[in-house]
N, C-alpha and C. Protein backbone atom coordinates (compact mmCIF):
# COMPACT_ATOMS: atom_id res chain seq x y z
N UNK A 1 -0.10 -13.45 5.26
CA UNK A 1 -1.14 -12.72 4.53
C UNK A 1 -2.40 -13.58 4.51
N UNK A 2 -3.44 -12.97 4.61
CA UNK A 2 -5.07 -13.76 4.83
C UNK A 2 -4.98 -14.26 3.44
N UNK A 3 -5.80 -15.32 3.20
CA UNK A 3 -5.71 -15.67 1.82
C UNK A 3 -6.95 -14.74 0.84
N UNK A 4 -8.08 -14.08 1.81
CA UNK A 4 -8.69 -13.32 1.14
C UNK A 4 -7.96 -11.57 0.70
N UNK A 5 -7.01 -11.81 0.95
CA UNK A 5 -6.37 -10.40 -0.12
C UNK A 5 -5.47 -11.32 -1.00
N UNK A 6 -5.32 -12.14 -1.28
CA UNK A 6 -4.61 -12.66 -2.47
C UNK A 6 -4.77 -12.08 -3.14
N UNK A 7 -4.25 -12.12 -4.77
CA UNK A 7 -4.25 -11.35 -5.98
C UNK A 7 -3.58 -12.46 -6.82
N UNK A 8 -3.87 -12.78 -7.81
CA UNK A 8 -3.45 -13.45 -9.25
C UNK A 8 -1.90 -13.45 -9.07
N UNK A 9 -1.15 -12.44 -8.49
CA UNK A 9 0.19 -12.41 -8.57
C UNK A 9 1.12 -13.30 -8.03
N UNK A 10 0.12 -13.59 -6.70
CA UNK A 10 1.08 -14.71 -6.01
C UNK A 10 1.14 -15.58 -6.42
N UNK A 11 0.52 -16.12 -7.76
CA UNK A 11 0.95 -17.52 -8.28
C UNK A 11 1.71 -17.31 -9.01
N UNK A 12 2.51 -18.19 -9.31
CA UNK A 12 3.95 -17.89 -10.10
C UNK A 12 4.01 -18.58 -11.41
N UNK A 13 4.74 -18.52 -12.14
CA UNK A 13 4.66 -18.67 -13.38
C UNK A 13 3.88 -20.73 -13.99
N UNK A 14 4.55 -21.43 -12.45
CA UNK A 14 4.44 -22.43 -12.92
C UNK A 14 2.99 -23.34 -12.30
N UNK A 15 2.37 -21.85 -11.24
CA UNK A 15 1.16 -22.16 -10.68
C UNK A 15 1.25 -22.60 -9.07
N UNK A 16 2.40 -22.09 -8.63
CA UNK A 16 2.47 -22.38 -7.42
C UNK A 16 1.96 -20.99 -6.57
N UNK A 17 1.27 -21.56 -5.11
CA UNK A 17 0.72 -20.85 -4.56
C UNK A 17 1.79 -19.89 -3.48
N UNK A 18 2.06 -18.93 -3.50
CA UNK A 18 3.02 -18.36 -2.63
C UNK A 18 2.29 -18.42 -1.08
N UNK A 19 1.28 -18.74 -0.91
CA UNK A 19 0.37 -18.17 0.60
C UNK A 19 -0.07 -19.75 1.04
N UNK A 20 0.56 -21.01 0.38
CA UNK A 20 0.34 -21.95 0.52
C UNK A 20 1.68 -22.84 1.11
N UNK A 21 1.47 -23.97 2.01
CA UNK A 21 2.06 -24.33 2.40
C UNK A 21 2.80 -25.65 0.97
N UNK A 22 3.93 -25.94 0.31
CA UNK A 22 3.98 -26.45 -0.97
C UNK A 22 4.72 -27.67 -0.41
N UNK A 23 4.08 -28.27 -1.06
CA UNK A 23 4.57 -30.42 -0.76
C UNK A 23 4.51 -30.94 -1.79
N UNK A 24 5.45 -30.95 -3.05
CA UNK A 24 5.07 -31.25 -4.08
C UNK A 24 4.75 -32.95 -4.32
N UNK A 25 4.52 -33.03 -5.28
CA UNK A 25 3.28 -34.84 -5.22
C UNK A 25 4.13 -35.12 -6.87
N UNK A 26 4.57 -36.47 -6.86
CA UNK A 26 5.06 -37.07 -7.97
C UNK A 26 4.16 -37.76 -8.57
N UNK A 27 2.72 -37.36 -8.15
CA UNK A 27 1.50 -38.10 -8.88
C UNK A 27 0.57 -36.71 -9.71
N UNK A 28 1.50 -36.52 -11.13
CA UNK A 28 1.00 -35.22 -11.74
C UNK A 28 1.94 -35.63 -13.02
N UNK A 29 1.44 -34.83 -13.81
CA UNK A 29 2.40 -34.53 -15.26
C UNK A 29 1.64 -33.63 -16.06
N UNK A 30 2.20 -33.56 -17.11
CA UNK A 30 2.01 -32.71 -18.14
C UNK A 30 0.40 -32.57 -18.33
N UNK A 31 0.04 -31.09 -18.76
CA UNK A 31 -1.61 -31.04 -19.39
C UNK A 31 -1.14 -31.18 -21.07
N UNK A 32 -2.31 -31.79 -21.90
CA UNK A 32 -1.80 -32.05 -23.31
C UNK A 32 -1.65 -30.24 -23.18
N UNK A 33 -1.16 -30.21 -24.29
CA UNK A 33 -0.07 -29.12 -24.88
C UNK A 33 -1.80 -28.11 -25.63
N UNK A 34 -1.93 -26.96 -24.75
CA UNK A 34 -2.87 -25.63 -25.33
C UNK A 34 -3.79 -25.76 -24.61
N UNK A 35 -3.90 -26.78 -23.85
CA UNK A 35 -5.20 -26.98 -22.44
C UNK A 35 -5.38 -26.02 -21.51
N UNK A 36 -6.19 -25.28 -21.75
CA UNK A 36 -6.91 -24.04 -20.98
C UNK A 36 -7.15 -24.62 -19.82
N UNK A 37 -6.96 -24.15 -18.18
CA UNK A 37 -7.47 -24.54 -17.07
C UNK A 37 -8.89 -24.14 -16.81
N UNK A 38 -10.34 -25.02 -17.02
CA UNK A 38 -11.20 -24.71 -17.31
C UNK A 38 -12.34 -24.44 -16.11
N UNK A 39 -11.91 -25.31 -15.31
CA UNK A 39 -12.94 -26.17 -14.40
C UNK A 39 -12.07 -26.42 -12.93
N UNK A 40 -12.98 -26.05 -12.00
CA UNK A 40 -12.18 -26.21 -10.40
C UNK A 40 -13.10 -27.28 -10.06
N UNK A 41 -12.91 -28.16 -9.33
CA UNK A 41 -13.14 -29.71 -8.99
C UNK A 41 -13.07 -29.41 -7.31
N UNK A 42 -14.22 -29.58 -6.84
CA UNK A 42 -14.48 -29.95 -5.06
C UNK A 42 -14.46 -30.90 -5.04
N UNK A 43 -13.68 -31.66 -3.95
CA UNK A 43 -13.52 -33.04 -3.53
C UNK A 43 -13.81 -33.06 -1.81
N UNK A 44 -13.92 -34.20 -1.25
CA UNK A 44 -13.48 -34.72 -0.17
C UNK A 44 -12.85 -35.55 0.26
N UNK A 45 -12.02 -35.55 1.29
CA UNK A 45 -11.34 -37.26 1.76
C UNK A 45 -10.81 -36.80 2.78
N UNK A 46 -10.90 -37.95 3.99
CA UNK A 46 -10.65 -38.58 5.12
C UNK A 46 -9.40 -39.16 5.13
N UNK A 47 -8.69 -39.99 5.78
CA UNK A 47 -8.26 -41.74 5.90
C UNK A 47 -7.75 -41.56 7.19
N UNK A 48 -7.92 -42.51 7.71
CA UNK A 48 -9.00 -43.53 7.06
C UNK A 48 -10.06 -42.31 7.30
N UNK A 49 -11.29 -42.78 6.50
CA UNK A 49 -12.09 -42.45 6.58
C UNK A 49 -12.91 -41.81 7.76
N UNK A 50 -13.34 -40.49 7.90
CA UNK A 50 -13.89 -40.02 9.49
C UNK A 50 -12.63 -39.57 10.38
N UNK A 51 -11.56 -39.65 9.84
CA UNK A 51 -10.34 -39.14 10.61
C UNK A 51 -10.00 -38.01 10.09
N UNK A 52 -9.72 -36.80 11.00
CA UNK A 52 -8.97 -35.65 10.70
C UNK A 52 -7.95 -35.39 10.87
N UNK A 53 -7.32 -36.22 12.07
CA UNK A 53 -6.03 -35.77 12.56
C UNK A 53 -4.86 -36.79 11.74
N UNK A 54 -3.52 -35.70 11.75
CA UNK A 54 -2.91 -37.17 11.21
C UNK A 54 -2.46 -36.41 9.97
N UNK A 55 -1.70 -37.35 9.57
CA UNK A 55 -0.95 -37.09 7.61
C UNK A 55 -1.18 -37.81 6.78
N UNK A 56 -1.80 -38.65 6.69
CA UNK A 56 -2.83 -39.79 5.92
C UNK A 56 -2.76 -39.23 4.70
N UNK A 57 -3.34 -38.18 3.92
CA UNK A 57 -3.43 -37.61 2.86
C UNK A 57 -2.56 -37.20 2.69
N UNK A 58 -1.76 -36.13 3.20
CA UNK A 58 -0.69 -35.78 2.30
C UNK A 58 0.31 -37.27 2.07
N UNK A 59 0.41 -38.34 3.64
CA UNK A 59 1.39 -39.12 2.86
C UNK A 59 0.49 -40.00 1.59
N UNK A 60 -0.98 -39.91 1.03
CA UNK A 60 -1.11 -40.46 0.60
C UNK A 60 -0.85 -40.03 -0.95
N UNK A 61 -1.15 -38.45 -1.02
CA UNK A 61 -0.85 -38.06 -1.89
C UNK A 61 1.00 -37.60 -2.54
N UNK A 62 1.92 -37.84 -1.59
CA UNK A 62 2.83 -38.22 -1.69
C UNK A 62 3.45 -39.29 -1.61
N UNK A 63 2.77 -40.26 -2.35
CA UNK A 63 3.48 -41.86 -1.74
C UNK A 63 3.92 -42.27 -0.70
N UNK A 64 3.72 -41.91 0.51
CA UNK A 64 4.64 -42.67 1.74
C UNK A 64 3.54 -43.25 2.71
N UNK A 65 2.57 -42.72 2.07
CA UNK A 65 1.36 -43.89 3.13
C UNK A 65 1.89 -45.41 3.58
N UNK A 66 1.51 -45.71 4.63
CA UNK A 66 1.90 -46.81 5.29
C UNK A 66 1.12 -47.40 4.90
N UNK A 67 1.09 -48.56 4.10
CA UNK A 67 -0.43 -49.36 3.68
C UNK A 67 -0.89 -50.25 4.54
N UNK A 68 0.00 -50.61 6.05
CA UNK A 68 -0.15 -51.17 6.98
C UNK A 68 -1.04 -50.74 7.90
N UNK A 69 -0.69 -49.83 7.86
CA UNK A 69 -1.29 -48.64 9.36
C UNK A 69 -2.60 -49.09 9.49
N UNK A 70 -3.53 -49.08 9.00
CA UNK A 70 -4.86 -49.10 9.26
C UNK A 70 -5.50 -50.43 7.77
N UNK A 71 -6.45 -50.91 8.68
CA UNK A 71 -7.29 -51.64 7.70
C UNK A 71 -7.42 -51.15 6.23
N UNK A 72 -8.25 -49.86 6.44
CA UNK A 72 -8.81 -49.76 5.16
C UNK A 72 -7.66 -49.40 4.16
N UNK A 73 -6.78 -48.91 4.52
CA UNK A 73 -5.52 -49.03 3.24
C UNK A 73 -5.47 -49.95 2.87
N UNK A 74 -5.83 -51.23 2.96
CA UNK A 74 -5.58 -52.22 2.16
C UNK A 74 -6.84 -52.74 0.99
N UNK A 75 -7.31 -51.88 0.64
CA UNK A 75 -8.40 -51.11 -0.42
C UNK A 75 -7.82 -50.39 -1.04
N UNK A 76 -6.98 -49.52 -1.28
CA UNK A 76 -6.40 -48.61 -1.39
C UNK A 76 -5.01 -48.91 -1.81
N UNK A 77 -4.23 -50.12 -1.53
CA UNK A 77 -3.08 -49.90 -1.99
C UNK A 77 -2.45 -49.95 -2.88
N UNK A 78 -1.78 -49.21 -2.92
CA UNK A 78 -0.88 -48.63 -4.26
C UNK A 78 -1.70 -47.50 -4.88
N UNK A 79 -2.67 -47.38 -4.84
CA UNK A 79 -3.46 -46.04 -5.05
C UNK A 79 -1.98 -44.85 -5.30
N UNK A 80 -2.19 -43.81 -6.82
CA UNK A 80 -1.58 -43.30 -7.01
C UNK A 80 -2.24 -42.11 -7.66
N UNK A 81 -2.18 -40.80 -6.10
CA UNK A 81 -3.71 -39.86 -6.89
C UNK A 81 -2.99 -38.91 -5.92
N UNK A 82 -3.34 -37.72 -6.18
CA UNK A 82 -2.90 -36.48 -6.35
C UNK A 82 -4.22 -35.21 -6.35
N UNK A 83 -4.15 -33.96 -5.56
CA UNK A 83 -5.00 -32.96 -5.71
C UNK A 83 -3.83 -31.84 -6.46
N UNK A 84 -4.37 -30.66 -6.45
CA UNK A 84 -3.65 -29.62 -6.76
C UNK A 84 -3.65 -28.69 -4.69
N UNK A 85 -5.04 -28.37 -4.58
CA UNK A 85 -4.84 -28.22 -3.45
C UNK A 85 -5.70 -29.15 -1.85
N UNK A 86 -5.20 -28.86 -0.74
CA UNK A 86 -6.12 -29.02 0.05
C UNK A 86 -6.15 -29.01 1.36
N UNK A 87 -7.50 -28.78 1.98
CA UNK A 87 -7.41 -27.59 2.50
C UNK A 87 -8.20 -28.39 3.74
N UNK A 88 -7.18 -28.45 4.99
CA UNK A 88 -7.38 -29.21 6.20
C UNK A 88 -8.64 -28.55 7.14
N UNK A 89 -8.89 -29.08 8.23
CA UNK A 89 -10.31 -28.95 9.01
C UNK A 89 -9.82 -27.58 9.43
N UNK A 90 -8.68 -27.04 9.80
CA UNK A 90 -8.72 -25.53 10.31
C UNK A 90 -8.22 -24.36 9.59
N UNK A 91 -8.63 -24.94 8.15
CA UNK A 91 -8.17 -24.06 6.74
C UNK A 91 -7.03 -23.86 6.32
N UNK A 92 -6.17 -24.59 6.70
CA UNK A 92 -4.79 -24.60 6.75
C UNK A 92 -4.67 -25.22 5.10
N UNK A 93 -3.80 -24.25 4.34
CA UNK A 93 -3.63 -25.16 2.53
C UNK A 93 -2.73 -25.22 2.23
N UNK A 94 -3.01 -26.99 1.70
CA UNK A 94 -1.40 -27.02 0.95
C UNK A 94 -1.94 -27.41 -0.24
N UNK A 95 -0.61 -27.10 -0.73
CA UNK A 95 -0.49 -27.61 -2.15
C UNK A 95 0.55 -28.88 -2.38
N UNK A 96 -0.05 -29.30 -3.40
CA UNK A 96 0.88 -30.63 -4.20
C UNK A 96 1.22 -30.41 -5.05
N UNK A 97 0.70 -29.71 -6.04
CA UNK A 97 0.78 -30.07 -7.82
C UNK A 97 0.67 -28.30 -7.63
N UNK A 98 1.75 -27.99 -8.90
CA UNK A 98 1.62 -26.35 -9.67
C UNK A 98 0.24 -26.31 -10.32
N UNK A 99 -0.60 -25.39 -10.41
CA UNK A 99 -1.91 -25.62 -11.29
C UNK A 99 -1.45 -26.01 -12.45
N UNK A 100 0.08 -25.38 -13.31
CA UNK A 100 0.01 -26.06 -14.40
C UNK A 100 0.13 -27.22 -14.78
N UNK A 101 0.03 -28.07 -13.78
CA UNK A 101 0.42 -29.26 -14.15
C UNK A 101 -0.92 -30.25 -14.08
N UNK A 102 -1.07 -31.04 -14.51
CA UNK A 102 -2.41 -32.29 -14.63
C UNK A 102 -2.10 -32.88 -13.06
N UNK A 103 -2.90 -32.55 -12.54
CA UNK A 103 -2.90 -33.79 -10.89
C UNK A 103 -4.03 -34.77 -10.97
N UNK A 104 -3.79 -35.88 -10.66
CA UNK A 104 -4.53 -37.09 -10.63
C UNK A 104 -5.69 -37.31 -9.25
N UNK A 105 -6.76 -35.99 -10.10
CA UNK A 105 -7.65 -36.11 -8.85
C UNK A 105 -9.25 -36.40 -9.11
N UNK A 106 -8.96 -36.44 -10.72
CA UNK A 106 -10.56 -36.46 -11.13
C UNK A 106 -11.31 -38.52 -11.90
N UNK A 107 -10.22 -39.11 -11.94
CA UNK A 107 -10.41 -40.32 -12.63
C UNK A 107 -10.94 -40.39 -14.03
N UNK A 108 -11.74 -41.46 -13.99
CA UNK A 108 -12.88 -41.25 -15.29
C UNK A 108 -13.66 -40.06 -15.25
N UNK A 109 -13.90 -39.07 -15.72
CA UNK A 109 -15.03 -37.91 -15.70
C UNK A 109 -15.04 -37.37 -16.96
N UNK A 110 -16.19 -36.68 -16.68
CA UNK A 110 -16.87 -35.95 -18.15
C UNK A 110 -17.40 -35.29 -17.57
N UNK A 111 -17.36 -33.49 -18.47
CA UNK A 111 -17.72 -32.07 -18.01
C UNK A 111 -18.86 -31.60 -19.24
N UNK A 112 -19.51 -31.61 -19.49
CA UNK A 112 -20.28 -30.77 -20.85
C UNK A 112 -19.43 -31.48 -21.96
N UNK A 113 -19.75 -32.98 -21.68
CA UNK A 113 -19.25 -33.89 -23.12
C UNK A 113 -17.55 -33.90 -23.51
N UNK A 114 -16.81 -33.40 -22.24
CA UNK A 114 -15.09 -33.58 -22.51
C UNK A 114 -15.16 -34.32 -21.08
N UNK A 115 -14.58 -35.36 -21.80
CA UNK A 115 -13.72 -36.45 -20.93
C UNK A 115 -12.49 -35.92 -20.23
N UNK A 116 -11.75 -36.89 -19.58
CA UNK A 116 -10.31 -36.68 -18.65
C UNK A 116 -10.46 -35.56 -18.11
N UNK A 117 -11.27 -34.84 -17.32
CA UNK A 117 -11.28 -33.37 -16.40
C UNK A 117 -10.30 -33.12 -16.07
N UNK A 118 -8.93 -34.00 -16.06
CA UNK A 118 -8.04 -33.76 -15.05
C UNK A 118 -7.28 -32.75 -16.11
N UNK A 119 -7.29 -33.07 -17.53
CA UNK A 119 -6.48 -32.40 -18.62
C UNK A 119 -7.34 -30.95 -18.15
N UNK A 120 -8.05 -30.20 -18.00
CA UNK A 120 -8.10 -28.51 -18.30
C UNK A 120 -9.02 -28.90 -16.72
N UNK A 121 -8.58 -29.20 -15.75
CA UNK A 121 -9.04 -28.83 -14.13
C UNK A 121 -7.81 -28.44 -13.31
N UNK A 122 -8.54 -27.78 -11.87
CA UNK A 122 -7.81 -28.02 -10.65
C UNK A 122 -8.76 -28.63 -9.66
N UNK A 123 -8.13 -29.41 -8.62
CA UNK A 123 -8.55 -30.35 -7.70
C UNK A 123 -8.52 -29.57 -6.66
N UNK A 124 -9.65 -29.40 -5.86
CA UNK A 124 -9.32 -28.87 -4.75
C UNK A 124 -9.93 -29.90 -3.92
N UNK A 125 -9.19 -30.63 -2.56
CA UNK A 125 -9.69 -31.97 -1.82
C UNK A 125 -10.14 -30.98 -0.19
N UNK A 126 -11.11 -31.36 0.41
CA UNK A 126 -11.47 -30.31 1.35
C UNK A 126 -10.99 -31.49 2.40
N UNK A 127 -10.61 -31.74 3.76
CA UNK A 127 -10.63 -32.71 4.69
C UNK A 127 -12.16 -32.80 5.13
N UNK A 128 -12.91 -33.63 4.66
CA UNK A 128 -14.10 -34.20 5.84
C UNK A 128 -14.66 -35.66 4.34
N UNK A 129 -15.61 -35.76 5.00
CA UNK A 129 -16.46 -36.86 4.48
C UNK A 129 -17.94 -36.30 3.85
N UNK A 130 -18.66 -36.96 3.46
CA UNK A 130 -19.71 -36.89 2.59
C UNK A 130 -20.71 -36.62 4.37
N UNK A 131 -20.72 -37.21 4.62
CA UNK A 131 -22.16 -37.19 6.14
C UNK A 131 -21.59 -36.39 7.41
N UNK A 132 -20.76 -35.24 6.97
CA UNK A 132 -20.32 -34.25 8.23
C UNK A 132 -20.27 -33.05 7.66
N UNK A 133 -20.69 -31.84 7.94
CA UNK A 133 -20.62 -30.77 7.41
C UNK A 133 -18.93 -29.84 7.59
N UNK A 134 -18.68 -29.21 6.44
CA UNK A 134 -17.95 -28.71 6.60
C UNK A 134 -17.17 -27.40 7.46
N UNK A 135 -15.98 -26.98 7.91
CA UNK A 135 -15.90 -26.09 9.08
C UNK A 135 -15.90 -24.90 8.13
N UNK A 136 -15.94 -23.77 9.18
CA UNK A 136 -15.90 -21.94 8.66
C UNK A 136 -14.61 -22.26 8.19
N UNK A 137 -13.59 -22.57 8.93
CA UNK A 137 -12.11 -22.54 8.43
C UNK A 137 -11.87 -22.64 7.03
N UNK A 138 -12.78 -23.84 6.83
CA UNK A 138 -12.57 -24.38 5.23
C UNK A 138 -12.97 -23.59 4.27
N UNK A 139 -14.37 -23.08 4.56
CA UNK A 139 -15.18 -22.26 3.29
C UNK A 139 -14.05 -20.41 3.55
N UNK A 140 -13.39 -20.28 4.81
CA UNK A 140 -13.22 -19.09 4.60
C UNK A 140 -11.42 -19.30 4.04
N UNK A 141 -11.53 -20.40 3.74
CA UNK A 141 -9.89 -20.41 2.82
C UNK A 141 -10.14 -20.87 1.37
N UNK A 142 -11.22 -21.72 1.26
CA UNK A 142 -12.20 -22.45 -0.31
C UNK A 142 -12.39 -20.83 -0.82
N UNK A 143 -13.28 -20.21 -0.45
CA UNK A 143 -13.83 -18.86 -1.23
C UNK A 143 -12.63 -18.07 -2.08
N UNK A 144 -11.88 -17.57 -1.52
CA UNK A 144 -10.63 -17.04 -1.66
C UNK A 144 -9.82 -17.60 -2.58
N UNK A 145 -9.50 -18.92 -2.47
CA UNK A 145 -8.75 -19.44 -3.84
C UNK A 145 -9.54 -19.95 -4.54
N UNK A 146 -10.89 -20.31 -4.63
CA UNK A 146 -11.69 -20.31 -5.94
C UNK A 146 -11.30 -18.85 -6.51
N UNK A 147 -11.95 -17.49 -5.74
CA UNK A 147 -11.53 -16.60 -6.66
C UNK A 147 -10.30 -16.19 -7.22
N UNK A 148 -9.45 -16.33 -6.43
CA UNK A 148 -8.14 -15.99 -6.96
C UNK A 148 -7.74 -16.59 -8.36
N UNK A 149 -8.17 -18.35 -8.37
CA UNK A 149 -8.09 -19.33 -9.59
C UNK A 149 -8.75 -18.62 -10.87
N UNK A 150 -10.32 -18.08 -10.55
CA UNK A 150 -10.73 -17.84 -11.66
C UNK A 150 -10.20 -16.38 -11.93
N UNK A 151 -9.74 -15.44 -11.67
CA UNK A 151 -8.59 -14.30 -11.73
C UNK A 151 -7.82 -14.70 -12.72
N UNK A 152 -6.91 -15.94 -12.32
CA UNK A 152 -6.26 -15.98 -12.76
C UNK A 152 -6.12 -17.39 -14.37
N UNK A 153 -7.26 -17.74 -14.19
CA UNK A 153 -7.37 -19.22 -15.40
C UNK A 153 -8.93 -18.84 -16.03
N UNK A 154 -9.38 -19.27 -17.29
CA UNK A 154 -10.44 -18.91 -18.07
C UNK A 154 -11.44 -19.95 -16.71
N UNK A 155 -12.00 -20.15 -16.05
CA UNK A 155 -12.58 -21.19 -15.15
C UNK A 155 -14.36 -20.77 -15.86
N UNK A 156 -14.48 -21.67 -16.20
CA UNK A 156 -16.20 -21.78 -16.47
C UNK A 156 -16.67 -22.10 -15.55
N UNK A 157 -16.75 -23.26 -14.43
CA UNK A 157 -17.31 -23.62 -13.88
C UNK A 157 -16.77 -24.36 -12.21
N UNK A 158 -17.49 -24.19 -11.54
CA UNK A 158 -16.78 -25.25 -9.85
C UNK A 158 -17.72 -26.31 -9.74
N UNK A 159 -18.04 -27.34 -10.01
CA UNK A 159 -18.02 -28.15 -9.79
C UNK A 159 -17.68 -29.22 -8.80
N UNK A 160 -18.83 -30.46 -8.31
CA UNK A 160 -18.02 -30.98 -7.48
C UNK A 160 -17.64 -32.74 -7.94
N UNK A 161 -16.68 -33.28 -7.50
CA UNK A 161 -16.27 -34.67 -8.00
C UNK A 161 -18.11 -35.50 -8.47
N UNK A 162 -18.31 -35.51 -7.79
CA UNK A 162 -20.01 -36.03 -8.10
C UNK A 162 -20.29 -35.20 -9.60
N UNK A 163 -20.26 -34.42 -9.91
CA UNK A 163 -20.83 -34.00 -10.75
C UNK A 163 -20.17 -34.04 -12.10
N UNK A 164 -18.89 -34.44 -11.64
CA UNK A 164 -18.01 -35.03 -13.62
C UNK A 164 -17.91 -36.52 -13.36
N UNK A 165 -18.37 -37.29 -12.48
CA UNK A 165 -17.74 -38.89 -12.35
C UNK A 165 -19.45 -39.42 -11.39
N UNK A 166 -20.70 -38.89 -12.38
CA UNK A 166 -21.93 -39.41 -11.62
C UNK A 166 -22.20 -40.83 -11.51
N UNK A 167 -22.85 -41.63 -10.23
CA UNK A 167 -22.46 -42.95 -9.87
C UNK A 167 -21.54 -43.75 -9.57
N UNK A 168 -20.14 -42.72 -10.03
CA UNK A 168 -19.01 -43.23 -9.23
C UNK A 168 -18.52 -43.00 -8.14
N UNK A 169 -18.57 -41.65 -7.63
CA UNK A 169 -18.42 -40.34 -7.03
C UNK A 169 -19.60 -39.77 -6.44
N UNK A 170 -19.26 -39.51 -4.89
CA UNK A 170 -20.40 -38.62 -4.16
C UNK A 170 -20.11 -37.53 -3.62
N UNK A 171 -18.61 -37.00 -3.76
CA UNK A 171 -17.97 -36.27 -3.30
C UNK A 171 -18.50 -34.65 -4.19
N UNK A 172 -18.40 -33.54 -2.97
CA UNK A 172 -18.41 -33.02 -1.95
C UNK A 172 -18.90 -33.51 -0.85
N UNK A 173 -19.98 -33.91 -0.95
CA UNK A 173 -21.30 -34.31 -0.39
C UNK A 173 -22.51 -33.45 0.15
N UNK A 174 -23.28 -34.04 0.35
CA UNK A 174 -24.59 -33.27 0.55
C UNK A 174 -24.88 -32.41 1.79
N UNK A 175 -23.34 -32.10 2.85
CA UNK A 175 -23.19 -31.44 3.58
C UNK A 175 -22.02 -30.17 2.90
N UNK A 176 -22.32 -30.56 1.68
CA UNK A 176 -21.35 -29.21 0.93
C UNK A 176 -22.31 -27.99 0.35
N UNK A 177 -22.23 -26.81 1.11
CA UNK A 177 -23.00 -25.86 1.00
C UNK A 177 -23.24 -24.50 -0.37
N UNK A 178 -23.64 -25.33 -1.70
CA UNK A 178 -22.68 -24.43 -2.41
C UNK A 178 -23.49 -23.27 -2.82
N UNK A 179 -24.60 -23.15 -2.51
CA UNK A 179 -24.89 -21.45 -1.94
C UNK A 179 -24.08 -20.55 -1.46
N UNK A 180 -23.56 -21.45 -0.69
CA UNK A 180 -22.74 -20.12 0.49
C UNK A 180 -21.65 -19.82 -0.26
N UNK A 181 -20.73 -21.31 -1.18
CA UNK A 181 -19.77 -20.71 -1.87
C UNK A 181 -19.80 -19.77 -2.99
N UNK A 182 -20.80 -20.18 -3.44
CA UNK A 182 -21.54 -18.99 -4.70
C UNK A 182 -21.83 -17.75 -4.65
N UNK A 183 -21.93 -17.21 -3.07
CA UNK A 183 -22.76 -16.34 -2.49
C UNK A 183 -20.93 -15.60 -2.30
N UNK A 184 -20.19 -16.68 -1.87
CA UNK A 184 -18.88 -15.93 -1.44
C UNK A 184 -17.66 -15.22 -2.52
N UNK A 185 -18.22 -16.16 -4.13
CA UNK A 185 -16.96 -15.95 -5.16
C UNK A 185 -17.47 -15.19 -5.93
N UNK A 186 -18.67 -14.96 -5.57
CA UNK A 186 -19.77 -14.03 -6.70
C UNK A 186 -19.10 -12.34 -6.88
């Protein structure tokens, strides 16, 4: 099924995506107890960095990254972080984390004066970097489960990592087009 006929239904009670490929991530837990899912979170990441091909992310977001493999993991190691979804260079999505659950994708951040984003967010991690623009693949699988999310969760706002974690965080980046996504969930 295209992910643009989704419907609220296919997520299931515990927030799993039925139209998604599911890899669950032991880097998640509980939202405090009455936490409204408020806020969808755009991210980016590579690894190494500028690389597309490969399992880098999911093994990173499932613990089995090789911290050997490449230089820059060793920046990185032991790093223990988590999206809810994300969504590879040829729109291909998986999931890690049930939406109901807290995934470890936002760090330190603050939204309109509430701290921990990660307590009432979802993470969505796109594959590219800050200085490459993103593919059709991506925005035409991004559009679709933004809307479906806000269907289905009170969502005020999309947001991108830059914009709850400023000076720490540059992520989407400035090749992230969010006209077009605005133009698409509207």
């Amino acid at each position: 099924m295209p992910l643009s006929a989704l419907h609220p239904r296919i997520l299931d009670a515990l927030g799993w995506l039925s139209a998604s490929r599911r890899l669950p991530s032991p880097n998640c837990d509980a939202r405090p107890e009455g936490t409204a899912i408020e806020l969808i979170v755009i991210h980016n990441i590579s690894l190494p960095p500028g690389v597309f091909d490969g399992d880098a992310v999911i093994d990173l977001f499932t613990n089995r990254l090789d911290w050997d493999a490449h230089p820059y993991y060793q920046g990185i190691r032991g790093l223990r972080v988590s999206a809810h979804f994300f969504i590879r260079r040829d729109g291909t999505l998986i999931q890690f984390v049930p939406c109901t659950l807290r995934a470890w994708h936002a760090g330190a951040s603050t939204w309109q004066g509430h701290e921990r984003c990660n307590d009432f967010s979802v993470g969505i991690e796109l594959e590219g970097t800050d200085d490459q623009p993103f593919t059709e693949a991506q925005y035409a699988a991004l559009a679709p489960l933004v809307r479906l999310l806000k269907q289905a969760y009170p969502i005020q706002a999309v947001v991108g990592h830059s914009d709850i974690a400023a000076g720490r965080k540059t992520d989407p980046g400035p090749h992230f087009d969010w006209q077009r996504l605005h133009a698409q969930i509207a």
